[in-house]
Protein backbone atom coordinates (compact mmCIF):
# COMPACT_ATOMS: atom_id res chain seq x y z
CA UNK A 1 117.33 145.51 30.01
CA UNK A 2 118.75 142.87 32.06
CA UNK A 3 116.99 139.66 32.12
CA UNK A 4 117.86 136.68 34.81
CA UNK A 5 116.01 133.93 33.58
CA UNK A 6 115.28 131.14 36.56
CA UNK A 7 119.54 130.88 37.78
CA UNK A 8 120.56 128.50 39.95
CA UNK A 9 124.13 128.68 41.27
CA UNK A 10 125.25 126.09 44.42
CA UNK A 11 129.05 126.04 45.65
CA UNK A 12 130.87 123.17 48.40
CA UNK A 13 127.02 121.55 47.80
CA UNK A 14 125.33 124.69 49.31
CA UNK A 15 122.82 126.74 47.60
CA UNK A 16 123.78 130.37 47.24
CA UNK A 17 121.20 131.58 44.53
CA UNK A 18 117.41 129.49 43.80
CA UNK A 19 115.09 130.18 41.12
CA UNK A 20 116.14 133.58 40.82
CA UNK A 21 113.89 135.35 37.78
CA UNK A 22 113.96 139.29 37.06
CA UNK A 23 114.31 141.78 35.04
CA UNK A 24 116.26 145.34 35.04
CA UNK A 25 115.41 147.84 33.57
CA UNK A 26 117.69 150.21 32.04
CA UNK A 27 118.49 153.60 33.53
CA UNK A 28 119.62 155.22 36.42
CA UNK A 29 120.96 153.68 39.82
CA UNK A 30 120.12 150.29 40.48
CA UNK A 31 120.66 148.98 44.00
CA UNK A 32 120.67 145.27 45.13
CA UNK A 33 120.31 144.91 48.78
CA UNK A 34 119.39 142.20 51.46
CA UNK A 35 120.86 140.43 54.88
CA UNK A 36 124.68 139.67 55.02
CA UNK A 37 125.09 135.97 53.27
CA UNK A 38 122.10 136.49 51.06
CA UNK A 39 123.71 136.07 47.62
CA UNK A 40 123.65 140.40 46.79
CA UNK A 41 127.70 139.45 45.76
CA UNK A 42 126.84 136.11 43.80
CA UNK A 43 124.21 137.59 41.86
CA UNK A 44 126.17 140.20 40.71
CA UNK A 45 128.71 137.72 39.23
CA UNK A 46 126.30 135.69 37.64
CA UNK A 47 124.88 138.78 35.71
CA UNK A 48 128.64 140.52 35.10
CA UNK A 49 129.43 136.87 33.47
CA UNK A 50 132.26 136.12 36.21
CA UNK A 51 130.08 133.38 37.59
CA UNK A 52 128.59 130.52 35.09
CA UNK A 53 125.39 129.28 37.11
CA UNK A 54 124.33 125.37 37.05
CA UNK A 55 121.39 126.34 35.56
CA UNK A 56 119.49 129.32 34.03
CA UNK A 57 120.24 132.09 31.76
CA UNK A 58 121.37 135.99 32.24
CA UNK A 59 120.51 138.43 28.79
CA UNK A 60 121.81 141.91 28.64
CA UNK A 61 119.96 143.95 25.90
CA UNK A 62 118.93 140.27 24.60
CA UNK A 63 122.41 139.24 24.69
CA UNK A 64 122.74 135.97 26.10
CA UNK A 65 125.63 136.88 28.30
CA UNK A 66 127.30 133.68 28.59
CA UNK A 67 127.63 133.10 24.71
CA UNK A 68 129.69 136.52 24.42
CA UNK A 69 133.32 136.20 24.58
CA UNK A 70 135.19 138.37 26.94
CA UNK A 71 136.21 141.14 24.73
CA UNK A 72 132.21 141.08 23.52
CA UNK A 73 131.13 141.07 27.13
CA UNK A 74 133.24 144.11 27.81
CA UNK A 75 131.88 146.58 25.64
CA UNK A 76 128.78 145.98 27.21
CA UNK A 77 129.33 146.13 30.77
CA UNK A 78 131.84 147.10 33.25
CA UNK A 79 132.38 145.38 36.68
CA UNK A 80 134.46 146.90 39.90
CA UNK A 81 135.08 143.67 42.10
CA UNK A 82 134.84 144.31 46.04
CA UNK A 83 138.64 143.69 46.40
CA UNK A 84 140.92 145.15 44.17
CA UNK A 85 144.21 144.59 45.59
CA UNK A 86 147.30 146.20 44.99
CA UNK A 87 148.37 148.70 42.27
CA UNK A 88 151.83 149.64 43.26
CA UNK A 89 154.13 151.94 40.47
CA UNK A 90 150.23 152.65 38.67
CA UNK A 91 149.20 156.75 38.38
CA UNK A 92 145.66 157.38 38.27
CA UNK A 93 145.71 158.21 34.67
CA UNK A 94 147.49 154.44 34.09
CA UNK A 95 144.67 152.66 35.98
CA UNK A 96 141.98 154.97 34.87
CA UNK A 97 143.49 154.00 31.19
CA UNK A 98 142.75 149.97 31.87
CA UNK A 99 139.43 150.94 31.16
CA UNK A 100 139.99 151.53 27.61
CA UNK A 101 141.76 147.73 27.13
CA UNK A 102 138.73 146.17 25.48
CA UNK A 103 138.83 149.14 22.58
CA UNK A 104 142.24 149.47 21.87
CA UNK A 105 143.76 146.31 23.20
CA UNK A 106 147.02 148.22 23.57
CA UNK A 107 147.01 150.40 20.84
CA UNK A 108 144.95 154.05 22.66
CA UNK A 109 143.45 155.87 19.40
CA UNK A 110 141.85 159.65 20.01
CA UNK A 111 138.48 158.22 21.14
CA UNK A 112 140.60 156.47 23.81
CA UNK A 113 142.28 159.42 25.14
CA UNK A 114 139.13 161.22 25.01
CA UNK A 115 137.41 158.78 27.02
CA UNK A 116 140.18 158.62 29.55
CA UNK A 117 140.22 162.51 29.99
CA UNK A 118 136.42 162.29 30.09
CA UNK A 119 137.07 159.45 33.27
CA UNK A 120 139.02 162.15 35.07
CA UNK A 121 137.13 165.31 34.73
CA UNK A 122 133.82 163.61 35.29
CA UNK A 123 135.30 162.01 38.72
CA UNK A 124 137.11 165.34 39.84
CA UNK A 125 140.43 163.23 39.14
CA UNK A 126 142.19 165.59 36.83
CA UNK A 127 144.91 166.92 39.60
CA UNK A 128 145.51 163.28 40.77
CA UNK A 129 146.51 162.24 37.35
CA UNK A 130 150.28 161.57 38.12
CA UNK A 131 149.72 160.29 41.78
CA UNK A 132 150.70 157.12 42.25
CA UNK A 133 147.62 154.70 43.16
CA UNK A 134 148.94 153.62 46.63
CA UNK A 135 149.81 157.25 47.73
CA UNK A 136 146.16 158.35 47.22
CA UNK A 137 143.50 158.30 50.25
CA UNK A 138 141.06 155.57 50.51
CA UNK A 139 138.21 157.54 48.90
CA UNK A 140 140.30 159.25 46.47
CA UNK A 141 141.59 155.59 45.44
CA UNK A 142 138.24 154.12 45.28
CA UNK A 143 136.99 156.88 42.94
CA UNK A 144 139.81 156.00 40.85
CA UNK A 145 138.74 153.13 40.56
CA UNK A 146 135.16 153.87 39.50
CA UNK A 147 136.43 155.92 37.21
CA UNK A 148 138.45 153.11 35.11
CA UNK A 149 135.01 151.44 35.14
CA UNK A 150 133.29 154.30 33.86
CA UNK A 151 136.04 154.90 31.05
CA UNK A 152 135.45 151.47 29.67
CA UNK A 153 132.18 153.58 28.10
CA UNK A 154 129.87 150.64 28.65
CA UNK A 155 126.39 151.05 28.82
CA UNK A 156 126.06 148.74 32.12
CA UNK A 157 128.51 149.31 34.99
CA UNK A 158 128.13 147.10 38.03
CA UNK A 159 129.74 147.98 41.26
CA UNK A 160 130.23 145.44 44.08
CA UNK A 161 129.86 147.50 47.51
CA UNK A 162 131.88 150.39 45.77
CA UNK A 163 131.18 152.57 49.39
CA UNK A 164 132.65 149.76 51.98
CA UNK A 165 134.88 151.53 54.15
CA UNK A 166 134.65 155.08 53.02
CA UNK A 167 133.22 157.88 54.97
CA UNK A 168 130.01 160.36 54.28
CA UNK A 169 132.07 163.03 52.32
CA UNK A 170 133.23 160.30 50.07
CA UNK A 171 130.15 157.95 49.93
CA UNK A 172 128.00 161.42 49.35
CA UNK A 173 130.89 162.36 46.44
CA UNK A 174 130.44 158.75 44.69
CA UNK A 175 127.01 158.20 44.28
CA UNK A 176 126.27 162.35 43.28
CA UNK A 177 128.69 161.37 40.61
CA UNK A 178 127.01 158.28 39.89
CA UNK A 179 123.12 159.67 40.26
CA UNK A 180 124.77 162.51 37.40
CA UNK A 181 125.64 159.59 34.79
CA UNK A 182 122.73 159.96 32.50
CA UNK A 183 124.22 157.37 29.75
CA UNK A 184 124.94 154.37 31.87
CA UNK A 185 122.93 152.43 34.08
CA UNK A 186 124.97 151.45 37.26
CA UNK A 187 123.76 148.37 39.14
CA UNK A 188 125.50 148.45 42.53
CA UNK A 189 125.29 146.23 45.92
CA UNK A 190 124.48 148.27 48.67
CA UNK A 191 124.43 147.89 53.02
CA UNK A 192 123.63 151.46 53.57
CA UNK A 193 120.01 151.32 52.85
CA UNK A 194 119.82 155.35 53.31
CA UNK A 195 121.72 155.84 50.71
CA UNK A 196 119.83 153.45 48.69
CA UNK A 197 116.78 155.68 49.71
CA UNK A 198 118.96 158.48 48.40
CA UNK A 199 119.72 157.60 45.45
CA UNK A 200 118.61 154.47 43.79
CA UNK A 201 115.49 154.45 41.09
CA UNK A 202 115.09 150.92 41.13
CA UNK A 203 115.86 148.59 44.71
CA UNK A 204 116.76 144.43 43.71
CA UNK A 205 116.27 142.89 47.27
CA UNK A 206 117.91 139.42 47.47
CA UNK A 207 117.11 136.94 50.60
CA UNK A 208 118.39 133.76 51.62
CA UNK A 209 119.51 133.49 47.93
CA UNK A 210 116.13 133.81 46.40
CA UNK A 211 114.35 137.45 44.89
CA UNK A 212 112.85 138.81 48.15
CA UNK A 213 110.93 141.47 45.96
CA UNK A 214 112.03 144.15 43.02
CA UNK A 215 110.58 147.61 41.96
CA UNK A 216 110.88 151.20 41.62
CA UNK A 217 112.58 152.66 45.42
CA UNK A 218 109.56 154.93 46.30
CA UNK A 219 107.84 150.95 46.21
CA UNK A 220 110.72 149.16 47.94
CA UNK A 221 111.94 151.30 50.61
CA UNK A 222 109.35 151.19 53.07
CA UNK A 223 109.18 150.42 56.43
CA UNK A 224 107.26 146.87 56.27
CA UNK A 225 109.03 145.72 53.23
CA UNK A 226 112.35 146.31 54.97
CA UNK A 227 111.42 145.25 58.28
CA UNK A 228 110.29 141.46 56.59
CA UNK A 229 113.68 141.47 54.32
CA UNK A 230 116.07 142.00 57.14
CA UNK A 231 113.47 140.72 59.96
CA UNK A 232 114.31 143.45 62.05
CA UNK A 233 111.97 146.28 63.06
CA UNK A 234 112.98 149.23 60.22
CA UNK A 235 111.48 152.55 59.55
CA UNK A 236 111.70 155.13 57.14
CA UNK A 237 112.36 158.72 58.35
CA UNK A 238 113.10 161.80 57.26
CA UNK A 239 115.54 164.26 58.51
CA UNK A 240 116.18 167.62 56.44
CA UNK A 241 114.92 166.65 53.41
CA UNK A 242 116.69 163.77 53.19
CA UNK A 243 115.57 160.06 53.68
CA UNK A 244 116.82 157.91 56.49
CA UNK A 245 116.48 154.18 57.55
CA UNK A 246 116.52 153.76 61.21
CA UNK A 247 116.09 150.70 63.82
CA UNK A 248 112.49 151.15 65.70
């Protein structure tokens, strides 16, 4: 479980997370949404350790995450920034194999190149092995990269807006991956608050840098509780089967 124990985190004398207290529980797909500017980002590097807050504490599985070292911290969770620039003259098996660096720290053993074959079977990677990084399509690239994190065989992997940019066939292809990872529990900021519908068993909605409200998704995605967070009229729908969030 994660636990965020009353954080406080202020940058340029502006206050980008108050008082914010919860707890996460472990399993499944966890998604953190809320308005553009209202800390989703922040949050996320406060509990991935990234971020030191002025005040308050962050435990994973009663770790006190800021007392771990880095090598510590990264056998217990792995974190897949928004941005992650260029990789030129990297394959998909070399970037996918970064994942490993807190086990072997440069020496791969049989576990490693078990875990790294593992990464590319389980994200449909295996006949992109050899491609170079930059010649690979947007989608393709990203799931690359989710892949390195998922390699790193942490029990916590958190994703910064892992979908921006990429279309349905790869946003479906991501989070059907993801939703299939019974041994981790991925903690992800989302926009697309259908496919948090979709997918997510547990919603963490942030506003104006506080805890709007957390709980299980059947709880949180509703059509008053969404129209409040984002103050705009929101509605729940349902279209095939499938669950849709749609202006009124």
């Amino acid at each position: 479980m994660i636990r965020v124990n009353d954080v406080n985190l202020s940058r340029g004398g502006v206050e980008i997370l108050r008082q914010v207290s919860l707890e996460i529980p472990k399993g499944g797909i966890v998604a953190i949404v809320g308005p553009n500017g209202a800390g989703k980002s922040s949050l996320l590097h406060v509990i991935a350790g990234l971020v030191q807050p002025d005040s308050g504490q962050v435990t994973i599985d009663g770790q006190d995450l800021h007392q771990l070292g880095e090598q510590a911290r990264a056998r217990v969770l792995a974190f897949l920034t928004q941005n992650q620039g260029a990789v030129p003259r990297l394959t998909v098996r070399d970037l996918v194999a970064f994942g490993r660096w807190p086990h072997h720290r440069g020496r791969l053993k049989a576990e490693d190149h078990a875990a790294i074959a593992d990464a590319l079977s389980r994200f449909d990677l295996e006949t992109l092995a050899q491609r170079d990084i930059e010649t690979l399509s947007g989608g393709q690239k990203q799931r690359a990269f989710v892949a390195m994190c998922y390699a790193q065989t942490t029990p916590w992997m958190l994703l910064d807006e892992p979908l921006a940019a990429l279309d349905p066939k790869y946003t479906r292809d991501i989070m059907e991956r993801l939703q299939g990872l019974e041994d981790r529990t991925v903690l992800l900021v989302l926009h697309d608050l259908s496919i948090a519908a979709n997918y997510a068993d547990w919603v963490v909605a942030v506003k104006d840098g506080c805890v709007h409200s957390v709980g299980p998704c059947q709880d949180m995605i509703t059509s008053e509780r969404l129209t409040d967070l984002y103050d705009v009229p929101l509605e729940l729908a349902e279209v095939n089967g499938k669950s849709a969030v749609i202006w009124r």
